[in-house]
C-alpha atoms as a PDB file:
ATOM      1  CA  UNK A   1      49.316  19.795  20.295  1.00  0.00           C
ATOM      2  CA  UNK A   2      50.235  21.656  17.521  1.00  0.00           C
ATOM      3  CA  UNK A   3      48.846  20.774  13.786  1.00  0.00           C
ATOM      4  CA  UNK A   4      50.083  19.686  10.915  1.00  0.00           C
ATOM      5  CA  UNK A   5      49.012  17.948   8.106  1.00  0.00           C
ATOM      6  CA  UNK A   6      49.433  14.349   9.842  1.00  0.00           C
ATOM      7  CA  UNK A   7      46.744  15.544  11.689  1.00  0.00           C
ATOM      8  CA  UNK A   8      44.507  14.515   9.006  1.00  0.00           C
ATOM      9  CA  UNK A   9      45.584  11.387   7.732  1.00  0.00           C
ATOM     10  CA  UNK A  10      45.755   8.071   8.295  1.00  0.00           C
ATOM     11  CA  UNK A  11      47.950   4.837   8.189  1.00  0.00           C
ATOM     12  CA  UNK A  12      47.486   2.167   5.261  1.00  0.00           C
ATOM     13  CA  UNK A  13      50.758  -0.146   5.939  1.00  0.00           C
ATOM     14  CA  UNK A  14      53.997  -0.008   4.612  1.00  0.00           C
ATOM     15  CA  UNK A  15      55.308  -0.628   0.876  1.00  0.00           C
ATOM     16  CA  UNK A  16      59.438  -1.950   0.537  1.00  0.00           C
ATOM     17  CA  UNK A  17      59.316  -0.919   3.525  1.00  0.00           C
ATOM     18  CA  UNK A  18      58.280   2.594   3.570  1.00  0.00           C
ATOM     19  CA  UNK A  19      55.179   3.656   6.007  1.00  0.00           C
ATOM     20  CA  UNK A  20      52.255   5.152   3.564  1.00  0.00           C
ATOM     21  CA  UNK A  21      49.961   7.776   4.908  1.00  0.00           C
ATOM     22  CA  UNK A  22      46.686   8.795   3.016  1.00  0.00           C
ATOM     23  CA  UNK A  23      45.129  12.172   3.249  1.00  0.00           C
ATOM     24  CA  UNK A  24      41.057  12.297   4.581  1.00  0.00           C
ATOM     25  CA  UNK A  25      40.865  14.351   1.712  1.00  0.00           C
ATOM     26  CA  UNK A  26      42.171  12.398  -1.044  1.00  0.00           C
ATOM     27  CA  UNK A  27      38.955  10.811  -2.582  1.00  0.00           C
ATOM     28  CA  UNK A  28      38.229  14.687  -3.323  1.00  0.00           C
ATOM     29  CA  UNK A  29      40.259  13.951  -6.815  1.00  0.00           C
ATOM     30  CA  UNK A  30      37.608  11.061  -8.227  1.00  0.00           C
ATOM     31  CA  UNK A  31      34.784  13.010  -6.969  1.00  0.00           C
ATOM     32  CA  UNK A  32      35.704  16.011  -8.661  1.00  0.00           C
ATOM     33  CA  UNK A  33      37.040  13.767 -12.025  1.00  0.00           C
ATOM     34  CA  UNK A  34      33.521  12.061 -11.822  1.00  0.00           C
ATOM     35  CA  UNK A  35      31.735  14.743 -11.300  1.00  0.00           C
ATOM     36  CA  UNK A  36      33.407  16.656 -14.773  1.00  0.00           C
ATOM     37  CA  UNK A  37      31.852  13.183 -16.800  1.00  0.00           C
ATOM     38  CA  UNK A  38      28.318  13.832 -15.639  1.00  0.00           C
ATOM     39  CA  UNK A  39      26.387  13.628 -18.187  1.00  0.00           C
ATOM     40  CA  UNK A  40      28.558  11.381 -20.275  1.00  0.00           C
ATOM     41  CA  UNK A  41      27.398   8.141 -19.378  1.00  0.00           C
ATOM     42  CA  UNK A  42      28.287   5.420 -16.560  1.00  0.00           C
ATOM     43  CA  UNK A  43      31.125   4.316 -18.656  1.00  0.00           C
ATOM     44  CA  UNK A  44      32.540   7.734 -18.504  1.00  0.00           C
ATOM     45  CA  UNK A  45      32.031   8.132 -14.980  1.00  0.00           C
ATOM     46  CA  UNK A  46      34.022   4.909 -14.504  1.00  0.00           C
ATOM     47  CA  UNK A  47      36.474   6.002 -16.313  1.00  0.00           C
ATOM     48  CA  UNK A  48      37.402   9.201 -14.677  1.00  0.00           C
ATOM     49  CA  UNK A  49      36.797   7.317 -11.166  1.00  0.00           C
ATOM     50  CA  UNK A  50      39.547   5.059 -12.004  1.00  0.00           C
ATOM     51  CA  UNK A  51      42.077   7.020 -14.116  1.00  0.00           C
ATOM     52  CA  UNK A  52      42.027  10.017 -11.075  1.00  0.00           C
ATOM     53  CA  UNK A  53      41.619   7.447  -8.117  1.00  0.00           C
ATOM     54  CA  UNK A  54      43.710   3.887  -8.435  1.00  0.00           C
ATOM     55  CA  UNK A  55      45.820   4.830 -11.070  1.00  0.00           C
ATOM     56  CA  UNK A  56      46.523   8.383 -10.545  1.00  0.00           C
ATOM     57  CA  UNK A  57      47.558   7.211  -6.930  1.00  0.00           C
ATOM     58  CA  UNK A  58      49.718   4.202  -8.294  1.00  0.00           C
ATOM     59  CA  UNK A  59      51.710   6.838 -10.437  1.00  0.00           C
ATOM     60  CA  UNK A  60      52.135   9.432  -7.677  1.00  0.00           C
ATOM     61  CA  UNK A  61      52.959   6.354  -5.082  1.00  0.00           C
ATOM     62  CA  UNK A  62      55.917   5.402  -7.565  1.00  0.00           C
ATOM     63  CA  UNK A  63      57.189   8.865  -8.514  1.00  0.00           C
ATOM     64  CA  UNK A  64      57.684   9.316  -4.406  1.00  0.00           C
ATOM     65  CA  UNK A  65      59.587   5.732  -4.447  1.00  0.00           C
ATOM     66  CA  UNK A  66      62.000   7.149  -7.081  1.00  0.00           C
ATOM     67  CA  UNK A  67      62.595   9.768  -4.023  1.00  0.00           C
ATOM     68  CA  UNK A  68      62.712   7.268  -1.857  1.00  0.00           C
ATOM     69  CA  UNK A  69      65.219   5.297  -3.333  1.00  0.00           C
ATOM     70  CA  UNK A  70      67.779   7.223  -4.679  1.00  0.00           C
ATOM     71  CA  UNK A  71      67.986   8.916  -0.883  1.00  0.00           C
ATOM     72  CA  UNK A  72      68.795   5.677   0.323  1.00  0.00           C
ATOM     73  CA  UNK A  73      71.225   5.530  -2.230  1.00  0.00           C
ATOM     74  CA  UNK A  74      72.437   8.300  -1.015  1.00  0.00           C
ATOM     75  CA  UNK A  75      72.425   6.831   2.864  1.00  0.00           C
ATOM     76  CA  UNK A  76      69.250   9.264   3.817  1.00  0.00           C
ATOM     77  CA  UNK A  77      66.075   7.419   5.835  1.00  0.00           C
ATOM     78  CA  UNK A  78      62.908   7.719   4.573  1.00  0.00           C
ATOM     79  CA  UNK A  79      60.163   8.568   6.976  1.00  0.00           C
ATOM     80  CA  UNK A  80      56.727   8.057   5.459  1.00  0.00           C
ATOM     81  CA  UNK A  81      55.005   8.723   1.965  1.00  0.00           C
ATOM     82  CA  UNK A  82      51.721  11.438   2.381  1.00  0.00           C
ATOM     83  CA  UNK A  83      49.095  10.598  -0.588  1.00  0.00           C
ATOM     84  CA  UNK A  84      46.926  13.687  -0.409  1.00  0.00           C
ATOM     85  CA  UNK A  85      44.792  16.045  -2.734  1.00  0.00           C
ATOM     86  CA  UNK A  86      47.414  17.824  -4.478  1.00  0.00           C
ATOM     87  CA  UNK A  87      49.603  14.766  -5.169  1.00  0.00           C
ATOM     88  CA  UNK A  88      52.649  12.788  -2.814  1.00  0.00           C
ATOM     89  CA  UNK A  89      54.952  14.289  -0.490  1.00  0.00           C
ATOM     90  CA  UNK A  90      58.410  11.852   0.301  1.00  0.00           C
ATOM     91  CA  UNK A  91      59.701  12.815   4.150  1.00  0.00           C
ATOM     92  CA  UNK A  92      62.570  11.953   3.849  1.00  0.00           C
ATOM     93  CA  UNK A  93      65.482  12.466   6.973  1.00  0.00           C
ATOM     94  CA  UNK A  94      68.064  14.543   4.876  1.00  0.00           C
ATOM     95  CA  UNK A  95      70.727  16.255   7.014  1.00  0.00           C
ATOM     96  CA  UNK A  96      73.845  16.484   5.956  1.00  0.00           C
ATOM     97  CA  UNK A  97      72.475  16.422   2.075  1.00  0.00           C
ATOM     98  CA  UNK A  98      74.617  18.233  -0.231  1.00  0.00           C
ATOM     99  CA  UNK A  99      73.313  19.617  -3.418  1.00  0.00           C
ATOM    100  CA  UNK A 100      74.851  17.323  -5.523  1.00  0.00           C
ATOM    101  CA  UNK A 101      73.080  14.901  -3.752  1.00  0.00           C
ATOM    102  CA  UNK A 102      69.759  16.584  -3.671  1.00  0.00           C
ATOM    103  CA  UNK A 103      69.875  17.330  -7.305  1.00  0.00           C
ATOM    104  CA  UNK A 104      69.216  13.442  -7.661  1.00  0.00           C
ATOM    105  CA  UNK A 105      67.244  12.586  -5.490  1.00  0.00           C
ATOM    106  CA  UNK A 106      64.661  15.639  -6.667  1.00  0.00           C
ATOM    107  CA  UNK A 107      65.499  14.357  -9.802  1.00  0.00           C
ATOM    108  CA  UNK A 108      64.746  10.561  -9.656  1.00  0.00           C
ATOM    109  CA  UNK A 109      60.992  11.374  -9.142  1.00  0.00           C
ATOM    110  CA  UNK A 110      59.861  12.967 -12.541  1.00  0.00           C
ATOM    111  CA  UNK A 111      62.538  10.037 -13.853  1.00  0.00           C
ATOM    112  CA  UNK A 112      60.298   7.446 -13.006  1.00  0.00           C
ATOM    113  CA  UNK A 113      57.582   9.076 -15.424  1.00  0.00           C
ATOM    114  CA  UNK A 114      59.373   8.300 -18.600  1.00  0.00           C
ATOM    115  CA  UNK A 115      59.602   3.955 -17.601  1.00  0.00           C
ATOM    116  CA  UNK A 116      55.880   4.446 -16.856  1.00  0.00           C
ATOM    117  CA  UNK A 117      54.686   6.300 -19.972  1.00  0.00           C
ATOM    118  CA  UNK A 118      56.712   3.253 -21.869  1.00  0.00           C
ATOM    119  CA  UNK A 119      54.723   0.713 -19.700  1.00  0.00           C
ATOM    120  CA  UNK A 120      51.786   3.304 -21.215  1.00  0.00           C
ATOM    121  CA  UNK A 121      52.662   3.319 -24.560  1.00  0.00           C
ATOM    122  CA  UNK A 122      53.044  -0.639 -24.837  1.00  0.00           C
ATOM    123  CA  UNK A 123      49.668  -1.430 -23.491  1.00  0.00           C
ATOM    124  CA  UNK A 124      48.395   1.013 -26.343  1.00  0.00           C
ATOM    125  CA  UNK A 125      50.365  -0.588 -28.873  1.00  0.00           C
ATOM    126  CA  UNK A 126      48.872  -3.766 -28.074  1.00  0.00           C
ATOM    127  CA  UNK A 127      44.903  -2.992 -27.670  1.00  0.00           C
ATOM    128  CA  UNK A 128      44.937  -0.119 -30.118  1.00  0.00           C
ATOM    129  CA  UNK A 129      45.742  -1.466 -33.011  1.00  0.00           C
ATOM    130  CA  UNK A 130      49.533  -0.989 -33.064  1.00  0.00           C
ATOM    131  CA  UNK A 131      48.600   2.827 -33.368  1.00  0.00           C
ATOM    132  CA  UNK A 132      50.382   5.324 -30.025  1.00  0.00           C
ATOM    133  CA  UNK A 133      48.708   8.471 -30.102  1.00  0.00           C
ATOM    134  CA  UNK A 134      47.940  11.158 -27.407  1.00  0.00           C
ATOM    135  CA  UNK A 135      44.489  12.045 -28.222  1.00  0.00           C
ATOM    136  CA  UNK A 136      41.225  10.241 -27.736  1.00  0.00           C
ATOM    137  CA  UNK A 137      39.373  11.274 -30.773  1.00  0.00           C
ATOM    138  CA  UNK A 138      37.268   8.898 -32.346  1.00  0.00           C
ATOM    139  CA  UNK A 139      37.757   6.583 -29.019  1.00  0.00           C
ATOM    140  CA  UNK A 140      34.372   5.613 -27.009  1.00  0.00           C
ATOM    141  CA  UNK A 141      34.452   4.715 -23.161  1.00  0.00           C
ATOM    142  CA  UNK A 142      32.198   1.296 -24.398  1.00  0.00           C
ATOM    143  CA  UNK A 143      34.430  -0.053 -26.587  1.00  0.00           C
ATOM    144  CA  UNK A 144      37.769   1.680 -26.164  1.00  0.00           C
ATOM    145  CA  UNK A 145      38.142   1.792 -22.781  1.00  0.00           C
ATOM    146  CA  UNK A 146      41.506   0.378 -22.143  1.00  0.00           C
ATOM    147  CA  UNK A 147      42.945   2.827 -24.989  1.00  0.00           C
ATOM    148  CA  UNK A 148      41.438   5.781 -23.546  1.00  0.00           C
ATOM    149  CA  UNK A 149      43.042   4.825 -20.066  1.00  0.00           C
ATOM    150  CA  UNK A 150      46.704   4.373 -21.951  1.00  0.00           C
ATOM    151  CA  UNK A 151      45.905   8.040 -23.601  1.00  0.00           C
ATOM    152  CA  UNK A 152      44.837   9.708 -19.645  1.00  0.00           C
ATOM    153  CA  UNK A 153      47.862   8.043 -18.290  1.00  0.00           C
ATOM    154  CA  UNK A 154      50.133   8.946 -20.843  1.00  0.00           C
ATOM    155  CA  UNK A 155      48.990  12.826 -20.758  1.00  0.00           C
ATOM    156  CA  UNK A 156      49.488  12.453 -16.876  1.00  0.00           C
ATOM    157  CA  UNK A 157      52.607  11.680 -16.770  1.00  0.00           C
ATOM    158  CA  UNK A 158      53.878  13.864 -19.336  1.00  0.00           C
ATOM    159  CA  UNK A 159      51.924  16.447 -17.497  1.00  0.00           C
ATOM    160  CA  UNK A 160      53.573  15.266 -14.426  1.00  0.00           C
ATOM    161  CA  UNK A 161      57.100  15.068 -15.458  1.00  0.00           C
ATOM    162  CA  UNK A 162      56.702  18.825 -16.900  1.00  0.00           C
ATOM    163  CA  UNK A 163      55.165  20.287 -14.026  1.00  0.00           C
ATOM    164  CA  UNK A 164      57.805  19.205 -11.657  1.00  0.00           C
ATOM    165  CA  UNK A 165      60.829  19.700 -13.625  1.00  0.00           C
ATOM    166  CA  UNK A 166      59.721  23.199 -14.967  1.00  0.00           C
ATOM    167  CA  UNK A 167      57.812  25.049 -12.001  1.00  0.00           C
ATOM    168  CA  UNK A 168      60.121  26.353  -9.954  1.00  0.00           C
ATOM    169  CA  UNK A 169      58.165  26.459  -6.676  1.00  0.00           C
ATOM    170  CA  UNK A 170      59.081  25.069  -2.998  1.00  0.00           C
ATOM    171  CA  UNK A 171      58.799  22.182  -2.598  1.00  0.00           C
ATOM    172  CA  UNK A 172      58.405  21.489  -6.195  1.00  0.00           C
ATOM    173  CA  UNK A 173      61.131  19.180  -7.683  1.00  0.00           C
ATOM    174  CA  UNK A 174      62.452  21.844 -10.208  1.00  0.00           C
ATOM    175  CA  UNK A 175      62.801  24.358  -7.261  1.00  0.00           C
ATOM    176  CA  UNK A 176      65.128  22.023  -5.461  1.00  0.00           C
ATOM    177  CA  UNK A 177      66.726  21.604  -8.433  1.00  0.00           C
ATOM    178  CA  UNK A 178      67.387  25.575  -9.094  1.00  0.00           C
ATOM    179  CA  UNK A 179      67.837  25.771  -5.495  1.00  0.00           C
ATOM    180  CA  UNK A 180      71.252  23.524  -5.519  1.00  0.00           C
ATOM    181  CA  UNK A 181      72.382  24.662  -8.602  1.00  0.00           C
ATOM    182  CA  UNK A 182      72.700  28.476  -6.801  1.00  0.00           C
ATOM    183  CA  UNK A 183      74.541  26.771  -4.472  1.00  0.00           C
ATOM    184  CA  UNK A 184      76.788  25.040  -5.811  1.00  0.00           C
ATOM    185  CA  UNK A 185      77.827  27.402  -8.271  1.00  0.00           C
ATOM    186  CA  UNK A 186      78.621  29.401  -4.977  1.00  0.00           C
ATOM    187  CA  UNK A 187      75.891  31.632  -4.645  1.00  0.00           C
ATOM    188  CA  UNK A 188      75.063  32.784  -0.512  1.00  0.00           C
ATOM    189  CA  UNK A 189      71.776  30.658   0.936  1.00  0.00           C
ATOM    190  CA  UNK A 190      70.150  33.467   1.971  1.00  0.00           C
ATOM    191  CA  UNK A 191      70.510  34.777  -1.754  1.00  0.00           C
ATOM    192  CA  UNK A 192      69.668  31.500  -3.269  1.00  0.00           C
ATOM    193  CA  UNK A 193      66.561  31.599  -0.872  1.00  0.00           C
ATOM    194  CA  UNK A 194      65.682  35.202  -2.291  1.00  0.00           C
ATOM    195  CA  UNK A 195      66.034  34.388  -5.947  1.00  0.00           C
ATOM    196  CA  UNK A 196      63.761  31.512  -5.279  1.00  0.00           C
ATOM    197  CA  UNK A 197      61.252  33.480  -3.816  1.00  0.00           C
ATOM    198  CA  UNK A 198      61.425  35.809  -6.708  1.00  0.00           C
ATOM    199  CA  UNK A 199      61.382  33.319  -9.527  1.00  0.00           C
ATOM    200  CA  UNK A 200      58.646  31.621  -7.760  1.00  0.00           C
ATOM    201  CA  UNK A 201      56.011  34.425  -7.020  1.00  0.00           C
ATOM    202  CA  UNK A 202      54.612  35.102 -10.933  1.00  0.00           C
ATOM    203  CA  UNK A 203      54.616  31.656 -11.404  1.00  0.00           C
ATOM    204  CA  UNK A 204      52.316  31.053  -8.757  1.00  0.00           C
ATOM    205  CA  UNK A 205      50.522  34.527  -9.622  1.00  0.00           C
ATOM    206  CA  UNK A 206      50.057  32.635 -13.545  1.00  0.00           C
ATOM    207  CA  UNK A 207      49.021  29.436 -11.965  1.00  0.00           C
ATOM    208  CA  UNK A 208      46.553  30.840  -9.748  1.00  0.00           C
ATOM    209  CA  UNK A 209      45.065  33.032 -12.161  1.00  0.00           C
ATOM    210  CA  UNK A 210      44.530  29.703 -14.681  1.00  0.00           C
ATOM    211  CA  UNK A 211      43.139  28.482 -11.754  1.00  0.00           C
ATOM    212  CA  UNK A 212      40.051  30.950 -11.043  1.00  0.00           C
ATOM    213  CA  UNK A 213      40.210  31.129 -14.954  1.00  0.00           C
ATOM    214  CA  UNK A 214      38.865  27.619 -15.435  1.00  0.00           C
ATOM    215  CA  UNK A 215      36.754  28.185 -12.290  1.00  0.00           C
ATOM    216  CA  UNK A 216      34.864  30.606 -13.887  1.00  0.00           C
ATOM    217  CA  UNK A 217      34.691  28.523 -17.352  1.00  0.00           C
ATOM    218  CA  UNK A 218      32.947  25.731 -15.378  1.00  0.00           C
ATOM    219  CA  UNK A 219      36.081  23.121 -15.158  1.00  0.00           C
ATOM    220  CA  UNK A 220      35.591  20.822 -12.307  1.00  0.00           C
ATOM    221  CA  UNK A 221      39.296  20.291 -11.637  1.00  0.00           C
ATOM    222  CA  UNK A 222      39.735  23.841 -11.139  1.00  0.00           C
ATOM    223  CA  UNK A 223      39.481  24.135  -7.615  1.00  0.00           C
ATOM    224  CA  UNK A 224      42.538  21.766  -7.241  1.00  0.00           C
ATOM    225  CA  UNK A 225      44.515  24.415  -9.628  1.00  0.00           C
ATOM    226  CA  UNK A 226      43.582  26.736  -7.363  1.00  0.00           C
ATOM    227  CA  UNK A 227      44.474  24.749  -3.840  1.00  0.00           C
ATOM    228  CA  UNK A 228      48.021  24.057  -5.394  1.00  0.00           C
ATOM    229  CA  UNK A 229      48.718  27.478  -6.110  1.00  0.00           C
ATOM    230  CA  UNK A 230      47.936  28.687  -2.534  1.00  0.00           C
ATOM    231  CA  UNK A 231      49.918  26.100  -0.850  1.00  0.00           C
ATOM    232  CA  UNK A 232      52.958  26.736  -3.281  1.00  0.00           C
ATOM    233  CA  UNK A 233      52.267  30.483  -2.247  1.00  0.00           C
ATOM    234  CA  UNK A 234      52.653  29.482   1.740  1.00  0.00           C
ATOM    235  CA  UNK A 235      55.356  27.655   1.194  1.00  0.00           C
ATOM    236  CA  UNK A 236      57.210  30.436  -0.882  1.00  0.00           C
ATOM    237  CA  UNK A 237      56.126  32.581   2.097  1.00  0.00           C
ATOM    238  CA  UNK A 238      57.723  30.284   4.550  1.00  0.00           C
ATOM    239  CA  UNK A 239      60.682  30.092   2.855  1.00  0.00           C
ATOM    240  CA  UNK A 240      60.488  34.082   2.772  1.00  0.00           C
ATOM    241  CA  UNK A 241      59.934  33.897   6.029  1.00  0.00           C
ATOM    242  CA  UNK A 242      63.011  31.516   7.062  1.00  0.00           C
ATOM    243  CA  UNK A 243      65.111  33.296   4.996  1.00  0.00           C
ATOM    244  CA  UNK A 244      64.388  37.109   6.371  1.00  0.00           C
ATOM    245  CA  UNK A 245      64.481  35.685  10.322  1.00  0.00           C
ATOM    246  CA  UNK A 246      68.032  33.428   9.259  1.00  0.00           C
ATOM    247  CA  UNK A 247      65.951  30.342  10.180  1.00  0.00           C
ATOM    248  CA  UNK A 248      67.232  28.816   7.162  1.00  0.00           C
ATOM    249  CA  UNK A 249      69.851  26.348   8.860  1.00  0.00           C
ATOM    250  CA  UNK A 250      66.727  24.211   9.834  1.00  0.00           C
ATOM    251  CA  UNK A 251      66.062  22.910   6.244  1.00  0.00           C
ATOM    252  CA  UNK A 252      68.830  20.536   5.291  1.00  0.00           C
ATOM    253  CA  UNK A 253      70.393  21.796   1.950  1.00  0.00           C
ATOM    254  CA  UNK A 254      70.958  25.435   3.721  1.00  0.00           C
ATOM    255  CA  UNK A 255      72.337  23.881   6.914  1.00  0.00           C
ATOM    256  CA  UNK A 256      74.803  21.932   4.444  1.00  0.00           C
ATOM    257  CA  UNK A 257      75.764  24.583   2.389  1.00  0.00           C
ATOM    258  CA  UNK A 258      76.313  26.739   5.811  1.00  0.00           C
ATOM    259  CA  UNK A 259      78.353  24.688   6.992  1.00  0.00           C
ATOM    260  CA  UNK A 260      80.700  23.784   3.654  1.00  0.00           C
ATOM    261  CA  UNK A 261      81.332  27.727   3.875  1.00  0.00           C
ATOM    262  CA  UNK A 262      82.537  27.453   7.063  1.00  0.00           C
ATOM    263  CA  UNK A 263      84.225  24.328   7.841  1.00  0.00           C
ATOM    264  CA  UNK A 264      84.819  23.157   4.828  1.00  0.00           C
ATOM    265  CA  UNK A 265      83.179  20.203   2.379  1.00  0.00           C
ATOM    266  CA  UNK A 266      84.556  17.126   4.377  1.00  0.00           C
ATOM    267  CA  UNK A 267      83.708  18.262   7.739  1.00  0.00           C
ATOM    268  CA  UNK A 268      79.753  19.060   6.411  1.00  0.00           C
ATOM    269  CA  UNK A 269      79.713  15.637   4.841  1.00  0.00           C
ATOM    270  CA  UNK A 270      81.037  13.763   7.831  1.00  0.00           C
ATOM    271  CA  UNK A 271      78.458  15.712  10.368  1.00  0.00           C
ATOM    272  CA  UNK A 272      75.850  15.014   8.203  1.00  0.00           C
ATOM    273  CA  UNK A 273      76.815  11.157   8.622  1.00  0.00           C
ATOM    274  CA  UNK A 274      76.193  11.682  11.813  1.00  0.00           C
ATOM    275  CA  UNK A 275      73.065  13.715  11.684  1.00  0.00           C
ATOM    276  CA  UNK A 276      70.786  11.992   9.666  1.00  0.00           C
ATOM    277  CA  UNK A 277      72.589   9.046   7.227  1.00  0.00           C
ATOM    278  CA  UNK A 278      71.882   5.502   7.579  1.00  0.00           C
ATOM    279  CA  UNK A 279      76.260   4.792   6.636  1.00  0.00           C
ATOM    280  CA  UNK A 280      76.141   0.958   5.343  1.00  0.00           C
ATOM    281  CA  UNK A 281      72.219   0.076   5.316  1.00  0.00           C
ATOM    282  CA  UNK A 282      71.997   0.706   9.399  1.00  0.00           C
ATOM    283  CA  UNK A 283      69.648   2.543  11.406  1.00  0.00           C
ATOM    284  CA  UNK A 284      71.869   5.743  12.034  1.00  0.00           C
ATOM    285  CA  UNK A 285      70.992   9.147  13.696  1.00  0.00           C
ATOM    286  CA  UNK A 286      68.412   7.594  15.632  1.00  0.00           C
ATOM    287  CA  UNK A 287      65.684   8.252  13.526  1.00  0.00           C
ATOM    288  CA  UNK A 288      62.257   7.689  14.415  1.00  0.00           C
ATOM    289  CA  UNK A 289      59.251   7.422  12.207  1.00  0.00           C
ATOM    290  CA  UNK A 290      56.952   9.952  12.289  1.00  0.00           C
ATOM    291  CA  UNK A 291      58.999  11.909  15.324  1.00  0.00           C
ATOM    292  CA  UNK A 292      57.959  15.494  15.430  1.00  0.00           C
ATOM    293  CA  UNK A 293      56.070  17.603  12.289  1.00  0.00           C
ATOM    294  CA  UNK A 294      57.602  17.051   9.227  1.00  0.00           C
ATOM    295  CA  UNK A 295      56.957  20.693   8.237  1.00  0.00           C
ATOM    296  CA  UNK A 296      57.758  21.518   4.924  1.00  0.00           C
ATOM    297  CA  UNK A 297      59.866  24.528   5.803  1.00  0.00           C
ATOM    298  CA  UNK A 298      61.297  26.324   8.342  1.00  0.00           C
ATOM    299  CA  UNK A 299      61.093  25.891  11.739  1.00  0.00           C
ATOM    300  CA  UNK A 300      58.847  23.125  13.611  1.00  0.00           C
ATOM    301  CA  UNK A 301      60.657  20.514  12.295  1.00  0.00           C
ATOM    302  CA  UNK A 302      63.250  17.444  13.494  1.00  0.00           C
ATOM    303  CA  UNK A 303      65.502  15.755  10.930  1.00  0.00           C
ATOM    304  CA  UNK A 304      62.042  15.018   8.074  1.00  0.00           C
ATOM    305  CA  UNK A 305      62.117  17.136   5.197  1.00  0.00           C
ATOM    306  CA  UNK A 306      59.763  16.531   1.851  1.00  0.00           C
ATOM    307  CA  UNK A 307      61.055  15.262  -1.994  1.00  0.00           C
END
């Protein structure tokens, strides 16, 4: 059987209706968070624990349902959300997506970051005195502890919303983004797939060396810095990949932009109806969750793509 990353997770139940799958390695986060506090006390320790474990995972969980939901608006099936190491992944069954359409469902993600940081911002108001900052200085763990929690999850999604509207890297939200916005200002897929490539190879080349960087400066979160810059590398390779062996008709947004070029907008729209849409709230295309790999990119894959 081949592998993918399934192959290391593991079913927790469903959430509005949406299957949730948790990496083996997830805990790998806290540890490392906790870890970075030795030496600071229990009360720090606790701190990172929950700030990188419950809550970190409650604001990835809900960026992936902004995904989620705004490709059903769009008439798309969602497969199952991946919690894992270096964040969420949304499969999502998206044939027949045009890049309008993928424009907002990458976008609805980071959206969900600026309701949250509100949520944030108003639990700080109220325990801090009526004061909203972004820094914890002259804050203790003892007897600011709810504060200092507001101030974490305030930088996190900030950092969150930034990183994924501003790194243009498959599968990153930005890239899929840029990716559509080629497109639809008429630029060739296979171009649009080697412009991506390009933009996104010194950004990963920056991010990894940050990464050993704060290796080498003794930052315990620097390892994950390091594991998101090589997977953002394979998948830019992939893509390279796809791209140079004209595999790129197996990743939705291509295959719809193919076939616009050819056979025109409406006939794309209406065989992606067929494809992969749940038309009217139904089942449609057949879909079934957690059929085949749900590769990222290129080949290896059924109708599952990731947001």
């Amino acid at each position: 059987m081949a592998f993918s990353m399934d192959n290391l997770t593991f079913p927790i139940g469903r959430l509005f209706g949406v299957p949730i799958r948790v990496h083996l390695m997830l805990p790998l986060v806290a540890v490392l968070a906790a870890v970075s506090m030795a030496g600071m006390g229990v009360w720090a320790i606790v701190f990172a624990i929950v700030v990188n474990g419950p809550l970190l995972l409650l604001t990835v969980f809900v960026h992936e349902m902004g995904h989620v939901t705004a490709a059903r608006w769009c008439g798309f099936k969602p497969d199952h959300i991946l919690l894992w190491p270096l964040g969420g992944l949304a499969y999502i069954s998206k044939d027949g997506i045009t890049p309008k359409e993928q424009i907002f469902v990458s976008i609805s993600g980071p959206a969900t970051h600026l309701p949250m940081m509100g949520i944030w911002a108003l639990i700080m108001f109220f325990t801090n005195g009526g004061h909203i900052t972004l820094s914890t200085a002259g804050m203790w763990y003892t007897t600011d502890f709810v504060p200092a929690m507001c101030v974490a999850m305030l930088v996190n999604n900030l950092a969150m919303l930034i990183f994924n509207l501003l790194v243009p890297c498959i599968p990153l939200d930005c890239s899929q983004i840029f990716l559509s916005v080629l497109l639809l200002c008429g630029c060739e897929p296979s171009t649009a797939a080697g412009v991506m490539v390009f933009v996104s190879v010194p950004v990963i080349c920056l991010l990894l060396a940050f990464g050993v960087w704060s290796f080498f400066s003794g930052m315990a979160m620097a390892s994950m810095t390091v594991m998101m810059a090589l997977w953002l590398g394979f998948q830019t390779y992939r893509l390279h990949q796809a791209n140079r062996q004209g595999l790129l008709a197996t990743m939705p947004l291509f295959a719809t932009a193919m076939a616009m070029k050819t056979s025109g907008p409406s006939t794309a729209a209406a065989g992606g109806a067929a494809a992969g849409r749940v038309v009217g709230g139904g089942a449609g295309g057949g879909f079934k969750p957690f059929e085949g790999q749900g590769h990222v990119l290129g080949k290896g894959t059924t109708n599952n793509e990731v947001c």
